[in-house]
Protein backbone atom coordinates (compact mmCIF):
# COMPACT_ATOMS: atom_id res chain seq x y z
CA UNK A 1 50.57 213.38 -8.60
CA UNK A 2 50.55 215.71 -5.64
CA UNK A 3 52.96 219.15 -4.80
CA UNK A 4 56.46 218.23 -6.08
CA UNK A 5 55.37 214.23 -7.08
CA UNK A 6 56.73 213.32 -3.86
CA UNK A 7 53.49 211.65 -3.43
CA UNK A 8 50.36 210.53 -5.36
CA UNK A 9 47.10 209.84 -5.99
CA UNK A 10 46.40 205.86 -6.81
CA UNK A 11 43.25 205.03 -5.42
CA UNK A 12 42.33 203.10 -2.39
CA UNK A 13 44.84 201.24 -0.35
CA UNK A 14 45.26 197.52 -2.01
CA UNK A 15 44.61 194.48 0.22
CA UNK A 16 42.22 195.79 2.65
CA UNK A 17 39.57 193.78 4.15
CA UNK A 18 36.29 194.64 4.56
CA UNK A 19 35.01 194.41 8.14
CA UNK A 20 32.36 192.32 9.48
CA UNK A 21 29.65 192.34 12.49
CA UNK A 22 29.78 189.62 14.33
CA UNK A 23 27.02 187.54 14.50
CA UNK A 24 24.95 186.62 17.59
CA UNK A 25 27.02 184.28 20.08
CA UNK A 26 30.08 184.27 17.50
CA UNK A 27 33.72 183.82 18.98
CA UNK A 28 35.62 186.59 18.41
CA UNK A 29 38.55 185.82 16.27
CA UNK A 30 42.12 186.77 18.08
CA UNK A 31 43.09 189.84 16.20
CA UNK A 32 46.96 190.16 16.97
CA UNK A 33 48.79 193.71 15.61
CA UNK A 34 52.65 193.35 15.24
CA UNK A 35 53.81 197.30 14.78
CA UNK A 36 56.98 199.04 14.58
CA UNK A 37 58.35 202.31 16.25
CA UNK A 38 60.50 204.79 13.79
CA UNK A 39 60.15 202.27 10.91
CA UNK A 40 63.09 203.03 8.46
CA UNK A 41 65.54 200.71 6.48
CA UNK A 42 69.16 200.85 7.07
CA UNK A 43 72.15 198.91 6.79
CA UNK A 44 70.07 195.95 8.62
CA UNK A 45 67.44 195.63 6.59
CA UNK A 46 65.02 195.24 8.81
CA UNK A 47 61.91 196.60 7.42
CA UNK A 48 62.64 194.80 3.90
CA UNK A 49 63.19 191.65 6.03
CA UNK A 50 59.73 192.00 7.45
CA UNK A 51 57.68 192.76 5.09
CA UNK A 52 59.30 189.60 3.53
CA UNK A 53 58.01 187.54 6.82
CA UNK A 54 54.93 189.64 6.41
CA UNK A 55 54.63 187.65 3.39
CA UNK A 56 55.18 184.20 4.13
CA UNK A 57 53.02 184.86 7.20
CA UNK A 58 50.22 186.37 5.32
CA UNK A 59 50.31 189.10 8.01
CA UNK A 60 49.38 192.58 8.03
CA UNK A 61 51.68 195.67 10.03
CA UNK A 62 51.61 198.89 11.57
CA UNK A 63 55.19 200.72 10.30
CA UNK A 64 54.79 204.14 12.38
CA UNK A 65 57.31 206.24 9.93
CA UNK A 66 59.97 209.02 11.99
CA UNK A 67 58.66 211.77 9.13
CA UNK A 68 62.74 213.01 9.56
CA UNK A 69 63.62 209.34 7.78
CA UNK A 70 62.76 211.06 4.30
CA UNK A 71 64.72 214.34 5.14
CA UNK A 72 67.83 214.19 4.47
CA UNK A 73 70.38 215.47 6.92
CA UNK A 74 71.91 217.86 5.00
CA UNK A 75 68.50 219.63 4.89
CA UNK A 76 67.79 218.99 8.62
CA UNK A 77 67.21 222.70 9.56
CA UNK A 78 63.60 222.69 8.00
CA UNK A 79 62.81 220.48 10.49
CA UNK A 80 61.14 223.06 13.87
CA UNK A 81 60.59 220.82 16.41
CA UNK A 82 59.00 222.19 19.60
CA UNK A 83 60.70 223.87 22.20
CA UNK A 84 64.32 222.69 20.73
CA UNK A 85 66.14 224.42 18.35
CA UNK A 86 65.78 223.75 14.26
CA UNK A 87 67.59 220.79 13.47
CA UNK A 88 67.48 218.83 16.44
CA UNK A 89 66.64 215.37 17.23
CA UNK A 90 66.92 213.14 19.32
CA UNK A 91 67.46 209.84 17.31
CA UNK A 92 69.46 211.85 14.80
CA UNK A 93 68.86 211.73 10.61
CA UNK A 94 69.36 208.44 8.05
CA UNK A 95 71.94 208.14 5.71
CA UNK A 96 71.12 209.77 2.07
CA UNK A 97 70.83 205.99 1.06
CA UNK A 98 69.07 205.28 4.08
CA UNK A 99 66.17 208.04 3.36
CA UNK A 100 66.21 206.67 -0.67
CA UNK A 101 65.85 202.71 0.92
CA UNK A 102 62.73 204.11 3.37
CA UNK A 103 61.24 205.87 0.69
CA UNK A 104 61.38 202.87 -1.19
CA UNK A 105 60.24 200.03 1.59
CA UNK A 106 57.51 203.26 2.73
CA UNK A 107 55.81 202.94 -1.13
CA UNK A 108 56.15 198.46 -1.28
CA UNK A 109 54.87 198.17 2.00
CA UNK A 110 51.48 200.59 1.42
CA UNK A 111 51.01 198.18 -1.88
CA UNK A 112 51.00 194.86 0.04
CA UNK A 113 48.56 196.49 2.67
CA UNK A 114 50.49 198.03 5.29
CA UNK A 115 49.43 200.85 7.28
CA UNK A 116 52.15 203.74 7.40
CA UNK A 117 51.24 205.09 10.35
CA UNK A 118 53.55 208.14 11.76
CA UNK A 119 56.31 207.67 15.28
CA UNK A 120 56.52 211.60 14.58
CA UNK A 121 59.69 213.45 14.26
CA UNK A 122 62.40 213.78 16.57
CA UNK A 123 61.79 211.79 19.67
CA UNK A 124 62.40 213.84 22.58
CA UNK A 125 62.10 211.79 25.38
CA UNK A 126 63.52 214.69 27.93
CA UNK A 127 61.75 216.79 30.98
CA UNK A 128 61.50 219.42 28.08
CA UNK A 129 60.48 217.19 25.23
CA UNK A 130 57.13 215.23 23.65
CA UNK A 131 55.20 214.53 27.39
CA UNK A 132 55.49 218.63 28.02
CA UNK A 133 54.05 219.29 24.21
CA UNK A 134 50.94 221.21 23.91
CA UNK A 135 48.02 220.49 21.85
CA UNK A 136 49.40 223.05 19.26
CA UNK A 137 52.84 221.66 19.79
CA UNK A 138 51.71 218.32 18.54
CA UNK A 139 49.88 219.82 15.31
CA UNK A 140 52.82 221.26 14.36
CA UNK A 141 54.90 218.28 14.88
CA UNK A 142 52.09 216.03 12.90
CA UNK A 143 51.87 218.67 10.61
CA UNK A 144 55.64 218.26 9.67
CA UNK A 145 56.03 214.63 9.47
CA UNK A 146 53.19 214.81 7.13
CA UNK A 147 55.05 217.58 4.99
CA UNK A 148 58.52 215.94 5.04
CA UNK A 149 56.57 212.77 3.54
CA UNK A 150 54.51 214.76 0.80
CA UNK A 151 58.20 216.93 -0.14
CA UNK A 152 60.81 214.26 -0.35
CA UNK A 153 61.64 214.44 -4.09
CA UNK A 154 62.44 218.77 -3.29
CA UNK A 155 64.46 217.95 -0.34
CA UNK A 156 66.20 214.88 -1.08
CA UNK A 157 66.80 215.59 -5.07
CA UNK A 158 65.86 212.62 -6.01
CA UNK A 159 64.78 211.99 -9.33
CA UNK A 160 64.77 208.49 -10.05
CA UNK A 161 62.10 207.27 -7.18
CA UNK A 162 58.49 206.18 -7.93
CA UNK A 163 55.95 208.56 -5.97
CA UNK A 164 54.57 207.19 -3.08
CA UNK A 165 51.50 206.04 -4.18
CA UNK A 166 48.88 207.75 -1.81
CA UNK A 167 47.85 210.88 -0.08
CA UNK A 168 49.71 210.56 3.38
CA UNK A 169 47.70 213.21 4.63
CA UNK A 170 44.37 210.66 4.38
CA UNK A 171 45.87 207.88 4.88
CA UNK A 172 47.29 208.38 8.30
CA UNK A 173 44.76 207.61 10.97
CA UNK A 174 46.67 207.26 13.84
CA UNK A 175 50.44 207.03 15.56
CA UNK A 176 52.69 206.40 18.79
CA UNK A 177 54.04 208.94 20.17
CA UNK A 178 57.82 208.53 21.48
CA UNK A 179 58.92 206.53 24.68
CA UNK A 180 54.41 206.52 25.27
CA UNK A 181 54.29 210.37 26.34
CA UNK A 182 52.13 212.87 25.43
CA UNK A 183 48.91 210.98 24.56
CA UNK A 184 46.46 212.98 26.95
CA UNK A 185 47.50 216.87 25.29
CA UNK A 186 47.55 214.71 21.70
CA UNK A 187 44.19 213.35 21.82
CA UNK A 188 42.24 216.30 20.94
CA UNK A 189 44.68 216.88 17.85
CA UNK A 190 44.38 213.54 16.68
CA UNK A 191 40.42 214.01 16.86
CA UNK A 192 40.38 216.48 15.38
CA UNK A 193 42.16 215.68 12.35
CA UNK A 194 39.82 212.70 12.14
CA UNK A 195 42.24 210.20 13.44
CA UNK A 196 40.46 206.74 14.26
CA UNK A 197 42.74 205.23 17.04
CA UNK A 198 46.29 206.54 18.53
CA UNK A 199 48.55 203.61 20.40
CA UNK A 200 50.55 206.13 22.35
CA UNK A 201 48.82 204.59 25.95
CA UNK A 202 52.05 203.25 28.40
CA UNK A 203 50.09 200.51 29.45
CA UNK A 204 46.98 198.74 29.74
CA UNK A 205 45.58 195.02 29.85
CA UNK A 206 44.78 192.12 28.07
CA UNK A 207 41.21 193.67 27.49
CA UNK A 208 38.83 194.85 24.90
CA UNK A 209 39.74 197.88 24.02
CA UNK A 210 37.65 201.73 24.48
CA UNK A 211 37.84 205.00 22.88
CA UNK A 212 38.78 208.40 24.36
CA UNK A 213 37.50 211.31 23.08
CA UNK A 214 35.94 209.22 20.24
CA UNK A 215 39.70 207.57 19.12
CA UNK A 216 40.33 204.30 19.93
CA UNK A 217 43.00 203.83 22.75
CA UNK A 218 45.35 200.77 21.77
CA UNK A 219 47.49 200.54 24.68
CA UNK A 220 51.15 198.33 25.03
CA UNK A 221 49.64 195.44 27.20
CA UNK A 222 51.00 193.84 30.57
CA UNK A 223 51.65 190.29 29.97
CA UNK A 224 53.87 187.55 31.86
CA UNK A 225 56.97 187.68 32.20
CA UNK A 226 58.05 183.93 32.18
CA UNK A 227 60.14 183.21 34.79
CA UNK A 228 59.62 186.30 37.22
CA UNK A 229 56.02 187.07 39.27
CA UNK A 230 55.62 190.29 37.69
CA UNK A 231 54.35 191.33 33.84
CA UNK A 232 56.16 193.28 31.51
CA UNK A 233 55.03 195.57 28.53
CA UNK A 234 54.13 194.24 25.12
CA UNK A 235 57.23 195.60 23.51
CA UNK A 236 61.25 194.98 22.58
CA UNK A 237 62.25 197.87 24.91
CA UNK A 238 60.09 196.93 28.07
CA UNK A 239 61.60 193.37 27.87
CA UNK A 240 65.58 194.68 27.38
CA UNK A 241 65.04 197.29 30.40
CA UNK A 242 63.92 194.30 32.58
CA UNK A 243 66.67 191.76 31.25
CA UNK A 244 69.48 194.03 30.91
CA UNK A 245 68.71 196.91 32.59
CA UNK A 246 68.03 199.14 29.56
CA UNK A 247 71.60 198.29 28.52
CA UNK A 248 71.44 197.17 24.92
CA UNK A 249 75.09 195.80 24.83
CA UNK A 250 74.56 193.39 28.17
CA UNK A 251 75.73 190.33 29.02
CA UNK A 252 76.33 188.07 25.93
CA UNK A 253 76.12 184.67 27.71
CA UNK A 254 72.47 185.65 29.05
CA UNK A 255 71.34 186.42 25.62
CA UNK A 256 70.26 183.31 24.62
CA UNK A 257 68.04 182.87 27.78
CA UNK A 258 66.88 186.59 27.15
CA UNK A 259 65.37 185.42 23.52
CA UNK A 260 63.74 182.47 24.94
CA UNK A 261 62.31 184.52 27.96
CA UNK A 262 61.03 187.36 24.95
CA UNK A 263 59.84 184.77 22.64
CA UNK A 264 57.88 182.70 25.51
CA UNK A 265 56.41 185.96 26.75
CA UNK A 266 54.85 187.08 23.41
CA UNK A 267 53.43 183.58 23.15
CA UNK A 268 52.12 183.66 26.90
CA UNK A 269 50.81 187.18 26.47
CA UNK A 270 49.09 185.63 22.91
CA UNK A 271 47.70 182.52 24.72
CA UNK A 272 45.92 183.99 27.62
CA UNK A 273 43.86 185.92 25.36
CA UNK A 274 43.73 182.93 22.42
CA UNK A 275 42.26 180.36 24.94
CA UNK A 276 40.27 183.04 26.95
CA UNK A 277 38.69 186.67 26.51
CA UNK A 278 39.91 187.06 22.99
CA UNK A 279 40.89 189.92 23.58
CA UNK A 280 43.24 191.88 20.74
CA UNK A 281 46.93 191.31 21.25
CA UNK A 282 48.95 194.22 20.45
CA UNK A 283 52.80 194.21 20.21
CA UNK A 284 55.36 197.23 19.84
CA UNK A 285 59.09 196.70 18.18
CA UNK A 286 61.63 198.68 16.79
CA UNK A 287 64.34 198.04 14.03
CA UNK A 288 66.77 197.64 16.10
CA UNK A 289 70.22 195.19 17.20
CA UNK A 290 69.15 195.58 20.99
CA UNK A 291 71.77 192.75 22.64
CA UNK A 292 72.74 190.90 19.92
CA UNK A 293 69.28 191.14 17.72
CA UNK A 294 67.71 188.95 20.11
CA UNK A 295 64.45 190.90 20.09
CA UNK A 296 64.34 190.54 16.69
CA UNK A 297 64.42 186.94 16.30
CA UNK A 298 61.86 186.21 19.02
CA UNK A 299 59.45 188.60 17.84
CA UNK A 300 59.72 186.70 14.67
CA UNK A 301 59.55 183.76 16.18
CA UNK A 302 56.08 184.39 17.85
CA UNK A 303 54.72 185.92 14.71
CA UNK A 304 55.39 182.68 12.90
CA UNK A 305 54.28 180.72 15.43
CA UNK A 306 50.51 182.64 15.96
CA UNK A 307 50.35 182.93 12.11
CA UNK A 308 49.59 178.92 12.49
CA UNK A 309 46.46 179.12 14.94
CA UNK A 310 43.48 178.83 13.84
CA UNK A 311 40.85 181.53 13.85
CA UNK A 312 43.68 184.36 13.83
CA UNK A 313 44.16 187.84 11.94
CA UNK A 314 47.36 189.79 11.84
CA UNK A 315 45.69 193.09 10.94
CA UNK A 316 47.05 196.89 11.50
CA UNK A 317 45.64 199.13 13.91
CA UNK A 318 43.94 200.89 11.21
CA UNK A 319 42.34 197.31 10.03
CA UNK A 320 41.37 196.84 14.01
CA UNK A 321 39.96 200.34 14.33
CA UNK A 322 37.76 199.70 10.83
CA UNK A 323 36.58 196.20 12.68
CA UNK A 324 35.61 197.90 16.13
CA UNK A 325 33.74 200.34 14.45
CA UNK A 326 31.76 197.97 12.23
CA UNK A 327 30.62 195.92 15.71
CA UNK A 328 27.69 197.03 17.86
CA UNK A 329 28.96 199.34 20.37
CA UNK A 330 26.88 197.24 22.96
CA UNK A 331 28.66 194.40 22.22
CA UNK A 332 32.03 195.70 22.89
CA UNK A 333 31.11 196.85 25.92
CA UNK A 334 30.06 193.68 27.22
CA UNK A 335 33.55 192.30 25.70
CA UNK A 336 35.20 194.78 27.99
CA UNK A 337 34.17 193.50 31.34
CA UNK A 338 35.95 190.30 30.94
CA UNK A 339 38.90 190.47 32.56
CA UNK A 340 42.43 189.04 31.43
CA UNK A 341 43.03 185.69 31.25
CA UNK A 342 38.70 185.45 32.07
CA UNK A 343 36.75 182.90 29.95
CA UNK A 344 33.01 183.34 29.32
CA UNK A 345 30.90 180.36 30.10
CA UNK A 346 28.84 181.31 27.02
CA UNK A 347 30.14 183.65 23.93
CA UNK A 348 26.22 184.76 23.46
CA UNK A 349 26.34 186.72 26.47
CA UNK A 350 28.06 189.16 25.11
CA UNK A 351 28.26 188.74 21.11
CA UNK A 352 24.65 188.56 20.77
CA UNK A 353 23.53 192.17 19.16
CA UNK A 354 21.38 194.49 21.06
CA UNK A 355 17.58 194.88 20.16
CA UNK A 356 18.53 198.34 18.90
CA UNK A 357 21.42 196.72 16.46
CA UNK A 358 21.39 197.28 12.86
CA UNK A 359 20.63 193.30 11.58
CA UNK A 360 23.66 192.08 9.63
CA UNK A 361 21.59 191.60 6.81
CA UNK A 362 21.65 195.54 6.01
CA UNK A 363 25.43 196.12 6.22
CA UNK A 364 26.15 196.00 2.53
CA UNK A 365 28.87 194.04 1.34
CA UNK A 366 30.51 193.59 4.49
CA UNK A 367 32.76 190.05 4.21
CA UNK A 368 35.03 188.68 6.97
CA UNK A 369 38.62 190.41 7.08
């Protein structure tokens, strides 16, 4: 047990692949990471429901935690967030029942593999909020959201939960920051702390991805936008803004177009890298009812759908981090000059290790994830 038994102590993370170097000409496999912003359970369900589909789909997630989703609001002014006063937030504090549920899906969801990542605290998206935030302003926030996690049992009361059952200050390797601001003035924090990939970056492409400052950058990724000439973001609230105009009660006779037009553009977005550069497919949600739920049931909808192609991983971004890291840096840098949608004529161009490689042969026990 650790401080208050809020947390423990149980060994290495369950269910975790081992990565493997590819070998010399080797396809990539499609790596696809489904993740979710300020992952709590409510009244919804939602994060019970997926994990459930995370099942049946034999699928691994990213669920960045809000740290404030274990603190309960009666004990909100322990909670400092910078430059606002104590207290505040900007996507206000769970239910008591609420904070028990999250504890509870937080704890399941690390057992069947899941990487708890952290969405922060209080998501201040204003001219005075998380893109203003220095480098110490972002320790202390990360700092918090760790503490609120590792003191739940003090500040909820609760005596009747299991601990969570590891040391949230290891295991968290990485995070999105809110509404994708901030990431240059949190980099160095996020080094520092040892942090092996952040996927706060507003938006990149369909490529191989590259580290800054020695963290792996995991951007939201343009992809089409059936229907329109122009590409949206890789996430729920990208798609709404463009449908509905960030309106999340819009018009309810377009919202069965709007779900087809989501689902079809997580499936083009997955295809052009499937059938071409292979490169890794990330895609950002929320728990949330956005017009109608829509979101919601096409993201499902693709994730069943790309769970049935060959040659596929769902992984989290710390599983994608662990893979980049175990490939020869050469290699991935050849990766990254395809461009979207761009097809090599031959995969040994660029999988085929450098003379300076360490053989695959001396990489002990690695196995494919």
């Amino acid at each position: 047990m650790i401080g208050d038994g809020s947390t423990s102590d149980t060994g290495p993370q369950p269910r975790q692949p081992v990565p493997e170097r590819l070998g010399a000409g080797e396809r990539p496999p499609q790596f696809v990471v489904f993740s979710w912003d300020g992952a709590g359970e409510d009244d919804s369900r939602l994060f019970s429901h997926f994990r459930q589909v995370a099942q049946e789909t034999k699928a691994t997630m990213t669920f960045f935690l809000s740290g404030i989703y274990t603190l309960p609001r009666s004990q909100r002014m322990l909670y400092a967030p910078p430059g606002k006063p104590l207290g505040a937030s900007a996507i206000g504090y769970l239910s008591d029942d609420s904070v028990r549920a999250t504890i509870q899906q937080v704890g399941a969801a690390w057992l069947e593999g899941h990487e708890i990542g952290t969405h922060f605290n209080g998501h201040f998206c204003d001219d005075q909020g998380v893109g203003t935030w220095s480098p110490a302003q972002w320790r202390s926030e990360i700092d918090q959201a760790i503490g609120f996690v590792h003191s739940w049992r003090t500040n909820t009361g609760f005596t009747d939960l299991d601990a969570l059952p590891f040391d949230y200050s290891k295991e968290l390797t990485g995070g999105r920051t809110p509404c994708l601001l901030g990431q240059n003035q949190l980099l160095p924090v996020a080094r520092d702390l040892g942090w092996t990939y952040d996927a706060s970056n507003p938006g990149g492409l369909q490529i191989w991805p590259e580290k800054r400052l020695g963290v792996w950058d995991f951007p939201l990724q343009c992809i089409p936008f059936p229907g329109t000439g122009f590409q949206v973001l890789s996430m729920d609230y990208n798609m709404m803004a463009n449908q509905s105009n960030a309106n999340p009660s819009g018009s309810k006779s377009m919202r069965p177009y709007w779900q087809r037009q989501s689902a079809n553009a997580y499936m083009a977005g997955f295809n052009r890298a499937y059938t071409t550069n292979r490169a890794p497919y990330f895609i950002g949600n929320h728990f949330e009812s956005w017009n109608g739920g829509i979101y919601m049931a096409s993201v499902e909808q693709a994730l069943r759908e790309i769970a049935e192609y060959p040659d596929v991983r769902l992984v989290s971004f710390r599983q994608m981090a662990q893979w980049l890291d175990a490939q020869d840096p050469a290699v991935i840098a050849r990766l990254r000059t395809l461009n979207p949608g761009q097809a090599p004529t031959s995969w040994a161009e660029y999988t085929t290790p450098s003379k300076n490689s360490v053989p695959s042969s001396e990489m002990a026990d690695m196995r494919a994830m």
